[in-house]
Protein backbone atom coordinates (compact mmCIF):
# COMPACT_ATOMS: atom_id res chain seq x y z
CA UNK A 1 51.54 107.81 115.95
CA UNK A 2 51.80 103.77 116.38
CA UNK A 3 53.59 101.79 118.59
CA UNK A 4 55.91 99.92 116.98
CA UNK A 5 57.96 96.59 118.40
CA UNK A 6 60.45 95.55 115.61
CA UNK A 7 62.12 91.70 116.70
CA UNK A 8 65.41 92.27 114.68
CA UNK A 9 65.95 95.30 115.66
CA UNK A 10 69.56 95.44 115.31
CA UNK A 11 69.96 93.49 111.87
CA UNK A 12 70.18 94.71 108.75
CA UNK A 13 66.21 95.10 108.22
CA UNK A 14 65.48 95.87 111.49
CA UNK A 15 67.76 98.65 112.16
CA UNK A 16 66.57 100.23 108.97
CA UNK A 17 63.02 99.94 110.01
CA UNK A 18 63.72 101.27 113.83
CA UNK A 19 65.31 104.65 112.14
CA UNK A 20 63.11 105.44 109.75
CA UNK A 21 59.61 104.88 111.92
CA UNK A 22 61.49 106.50 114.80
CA UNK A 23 62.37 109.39 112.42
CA UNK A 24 58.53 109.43 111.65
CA UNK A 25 57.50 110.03 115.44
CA UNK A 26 56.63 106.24 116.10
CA UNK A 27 57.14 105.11 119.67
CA UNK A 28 59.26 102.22 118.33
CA UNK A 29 60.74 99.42 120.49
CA UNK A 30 64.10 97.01 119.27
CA UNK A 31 64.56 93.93 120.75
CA UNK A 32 67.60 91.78 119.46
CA UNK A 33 69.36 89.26 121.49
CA UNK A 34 72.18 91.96 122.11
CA UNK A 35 71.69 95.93 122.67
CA UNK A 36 73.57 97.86 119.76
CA UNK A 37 76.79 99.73 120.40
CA UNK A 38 75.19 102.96 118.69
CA UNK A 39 71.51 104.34 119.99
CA UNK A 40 68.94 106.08 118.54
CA UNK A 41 67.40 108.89 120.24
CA UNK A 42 63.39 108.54 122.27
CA UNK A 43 63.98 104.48 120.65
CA UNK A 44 63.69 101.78 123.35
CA UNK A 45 66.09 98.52 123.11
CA UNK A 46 65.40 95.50 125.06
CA UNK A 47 67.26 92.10 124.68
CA UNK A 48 65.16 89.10 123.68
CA UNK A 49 65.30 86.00 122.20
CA UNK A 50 62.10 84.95 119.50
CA UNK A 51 63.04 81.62 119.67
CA UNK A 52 62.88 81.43 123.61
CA UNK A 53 59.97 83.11 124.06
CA UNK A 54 57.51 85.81 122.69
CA UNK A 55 57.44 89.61 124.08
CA UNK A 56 54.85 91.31 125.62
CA UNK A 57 52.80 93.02 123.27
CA UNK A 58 50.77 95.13 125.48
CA UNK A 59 50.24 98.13 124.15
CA UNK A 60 51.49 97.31 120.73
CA UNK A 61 49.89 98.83 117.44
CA UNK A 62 52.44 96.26 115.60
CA UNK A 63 55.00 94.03 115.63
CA UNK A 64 57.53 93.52 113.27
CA UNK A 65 59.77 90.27 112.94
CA UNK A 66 63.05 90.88 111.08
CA UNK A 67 64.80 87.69 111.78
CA UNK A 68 66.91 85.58 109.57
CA UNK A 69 67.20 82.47 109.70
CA UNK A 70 70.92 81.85 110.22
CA UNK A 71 73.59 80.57 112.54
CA UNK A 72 70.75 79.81 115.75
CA UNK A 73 68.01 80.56 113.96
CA UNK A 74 68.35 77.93 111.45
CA UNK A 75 65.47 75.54 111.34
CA UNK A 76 63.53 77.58 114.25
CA UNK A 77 61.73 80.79 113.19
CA UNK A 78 58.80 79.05 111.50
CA UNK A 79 57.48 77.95 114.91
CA UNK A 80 58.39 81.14 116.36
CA UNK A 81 56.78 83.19 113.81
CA UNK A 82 53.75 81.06 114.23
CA UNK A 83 53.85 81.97 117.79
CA UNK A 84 53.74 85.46 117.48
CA UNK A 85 51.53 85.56 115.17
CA UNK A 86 48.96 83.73 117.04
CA UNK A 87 49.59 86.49 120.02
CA UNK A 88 49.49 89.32 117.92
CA UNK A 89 46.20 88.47 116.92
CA UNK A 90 44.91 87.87 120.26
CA UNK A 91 46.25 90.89 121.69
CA UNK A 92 44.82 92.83 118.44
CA UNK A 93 48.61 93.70 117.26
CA UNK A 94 49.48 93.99 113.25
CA UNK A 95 52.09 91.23 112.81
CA UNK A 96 54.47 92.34 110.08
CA UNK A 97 56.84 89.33 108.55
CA UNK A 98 60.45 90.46 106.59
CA UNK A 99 60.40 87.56 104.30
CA UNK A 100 62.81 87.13 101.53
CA UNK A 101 63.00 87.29 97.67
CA UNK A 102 62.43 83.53 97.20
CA UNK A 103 58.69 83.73 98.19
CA UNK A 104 57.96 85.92 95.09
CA UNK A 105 56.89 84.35 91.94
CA UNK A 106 58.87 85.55 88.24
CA UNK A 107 55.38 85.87 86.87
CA UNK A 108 51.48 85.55 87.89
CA UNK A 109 50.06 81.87 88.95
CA UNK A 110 53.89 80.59 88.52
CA UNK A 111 55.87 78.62 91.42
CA UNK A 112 57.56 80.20 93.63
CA UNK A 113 61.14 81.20 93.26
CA UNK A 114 60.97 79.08 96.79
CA UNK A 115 59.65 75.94 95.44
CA UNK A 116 61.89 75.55 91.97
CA UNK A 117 65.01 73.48 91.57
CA UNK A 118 67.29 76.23 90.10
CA UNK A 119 68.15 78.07 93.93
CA UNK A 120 71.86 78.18 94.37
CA UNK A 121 72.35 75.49 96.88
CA UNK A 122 73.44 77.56 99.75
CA UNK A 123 70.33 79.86 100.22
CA UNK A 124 67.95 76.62 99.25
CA UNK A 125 67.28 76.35 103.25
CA UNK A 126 66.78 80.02 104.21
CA UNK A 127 64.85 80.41 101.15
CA UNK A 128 62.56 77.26 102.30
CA UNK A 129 62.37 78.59 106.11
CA UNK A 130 61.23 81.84 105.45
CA UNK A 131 58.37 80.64 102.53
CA UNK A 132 57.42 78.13 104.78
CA UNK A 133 55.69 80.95 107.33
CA UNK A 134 54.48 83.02 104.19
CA UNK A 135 52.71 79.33 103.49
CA UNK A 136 51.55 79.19 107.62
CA UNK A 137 49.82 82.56 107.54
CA UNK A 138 48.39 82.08 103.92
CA UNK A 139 46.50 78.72 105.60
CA UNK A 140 45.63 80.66 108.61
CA UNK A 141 41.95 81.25 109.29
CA UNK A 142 42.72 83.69 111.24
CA UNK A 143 41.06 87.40 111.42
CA UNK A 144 44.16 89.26 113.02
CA UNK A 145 46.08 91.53 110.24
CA UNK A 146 48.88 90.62 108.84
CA UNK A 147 51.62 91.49 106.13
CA UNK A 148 54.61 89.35 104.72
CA UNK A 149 56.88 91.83 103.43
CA UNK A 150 59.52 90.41 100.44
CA UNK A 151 62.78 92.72 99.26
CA UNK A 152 63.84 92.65 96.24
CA UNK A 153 66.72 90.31 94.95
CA UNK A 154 69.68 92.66 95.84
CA UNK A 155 68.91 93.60 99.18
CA UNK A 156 71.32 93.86 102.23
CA UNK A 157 74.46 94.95 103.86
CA UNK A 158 76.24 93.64 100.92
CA UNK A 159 74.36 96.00 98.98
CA UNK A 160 73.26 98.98 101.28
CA UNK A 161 72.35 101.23 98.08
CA UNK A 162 70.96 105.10 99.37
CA UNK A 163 67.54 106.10 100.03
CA UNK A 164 66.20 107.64 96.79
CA UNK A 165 62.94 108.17 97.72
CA UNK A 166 61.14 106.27 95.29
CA UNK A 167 60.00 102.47 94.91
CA UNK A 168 57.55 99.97 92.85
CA UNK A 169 55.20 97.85 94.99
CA UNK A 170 54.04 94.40 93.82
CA UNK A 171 52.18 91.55 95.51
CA UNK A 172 53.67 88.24 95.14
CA UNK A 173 55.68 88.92 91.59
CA UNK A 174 58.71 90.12 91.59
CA UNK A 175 59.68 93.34 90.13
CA UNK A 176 63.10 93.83 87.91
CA UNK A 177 64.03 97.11 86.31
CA UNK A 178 64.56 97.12 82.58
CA UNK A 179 67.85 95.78 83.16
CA UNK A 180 66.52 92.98 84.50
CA UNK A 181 67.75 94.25 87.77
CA UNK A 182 65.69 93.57 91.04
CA UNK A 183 67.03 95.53 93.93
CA UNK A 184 66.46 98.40 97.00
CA UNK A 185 68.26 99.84 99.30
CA UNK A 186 67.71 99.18 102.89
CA UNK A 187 66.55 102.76 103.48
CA UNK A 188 63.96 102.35 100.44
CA UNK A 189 62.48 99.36 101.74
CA UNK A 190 62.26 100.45 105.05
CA UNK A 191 60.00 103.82 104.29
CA UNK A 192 58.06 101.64 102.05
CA UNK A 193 57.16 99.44 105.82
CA UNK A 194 56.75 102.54 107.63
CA UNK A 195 54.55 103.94 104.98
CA UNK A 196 52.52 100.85 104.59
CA UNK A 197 52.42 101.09 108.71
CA UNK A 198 50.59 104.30 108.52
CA UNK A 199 48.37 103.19 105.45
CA UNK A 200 47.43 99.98 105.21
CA UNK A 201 46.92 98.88 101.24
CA UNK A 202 47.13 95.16 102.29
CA UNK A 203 44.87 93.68 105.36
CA UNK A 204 46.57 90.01 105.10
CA UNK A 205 48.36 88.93 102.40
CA UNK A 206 52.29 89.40 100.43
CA UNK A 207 54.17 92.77 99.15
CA UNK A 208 56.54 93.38 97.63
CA UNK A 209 59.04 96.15 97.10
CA UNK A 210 61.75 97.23 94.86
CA UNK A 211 62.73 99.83 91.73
């Protein structure tokens, strides 16, 4: 079993994440700027702040960052990814980036969904943030592992869907049904971390998951 910290742990992402690899037998870790109301079992919460400072990884087989960047955030993970990233890979940790939709591609060697003019102006600047550390750890030169981890379109507690047990993996191009429908549910996308936790397909590099 791995020990996982997930940064987040509370969110939407996050608290998916801390279930299911706690469900799994995972000593898993949450730290969020504020303890949940509602606890999970043999799960330990801490309060911390990314932007302020980075956690102690000892004894870490992982960490995974499930920030958005919203409200505080806004304009500040990038440097605070790039901060943990550089200590995961000195203290030999598998850093694990929830990115968004925007840092897929519609089809192979296109832009980015991220770098296009057609993003509805109120997600242009989230969308930017978050491709702008998938861009950081793609110019990295680093050895350390690492994984940047995109949802599909409809994905969230607007949408909360139901685990069905089942989901499509890509790299960096996004999936869409035959409906032309991209979405998971938060329980989908979270066994498809846990799962690529306890088998690595990717060493560095983007995924992708959705129906």
């Amino acid at each position: 079993m791995a020990s996982i910290i997930v940064i987040g742990g509370t969110g939407y992402a996050g608290s998916h994440i801390v279930s299911e690899a706690s469900s799994r037998g995972h000593q898993v870790t949450s730290i969020s700027r504020t303890l949940p109301t509602e606890k999970i079992n043999d799960v330990t919460y801490r309060t911390g702040d990314l932007t302020q400072g980075i956690p102690d990884l000892n004894g870490a087989d992982v960490v995974v960052a499930a920030l958005s960047p919203r409200g505080s955030n806004v304009g500040m993970l990038r440097e605070a990814y790039a901060k943990l990233a550089d200590t995961a890979v000195k203290a030999d940790v598998r850093f694990v980036a929830v990115g968004g939709f925007s840092s897929l591609r519609p089809s192979e060697g296109a832009p980015r969904f991220a770098d296009g003019d057609d993003l509805p102006e109120a997600f242009v600047a989230e969308a930017k943030e978050m491709n702008s550390i998938l861009e950081d750890l793609l110019a990295s030169d680093s050895a350390g592992q690492w994984l940047f981890v995109s949802p599909a379109a409809e994905f969230g507690a607007y949408t909360p869907g139901e685990k069905l047990g089942h989901y499509r993996t890509s790299g960096d191009v996004a999936l869409f049904d035959a409906e032309g429908k991209s979405a998971i549910s938060g329980a989908d996308f979270a066994a498809a971390i846990v799962n690529e936790i306890e088998d690595p397909t990717v060493q560095q590099g983007q995924i992708h998951f959705a129906y």
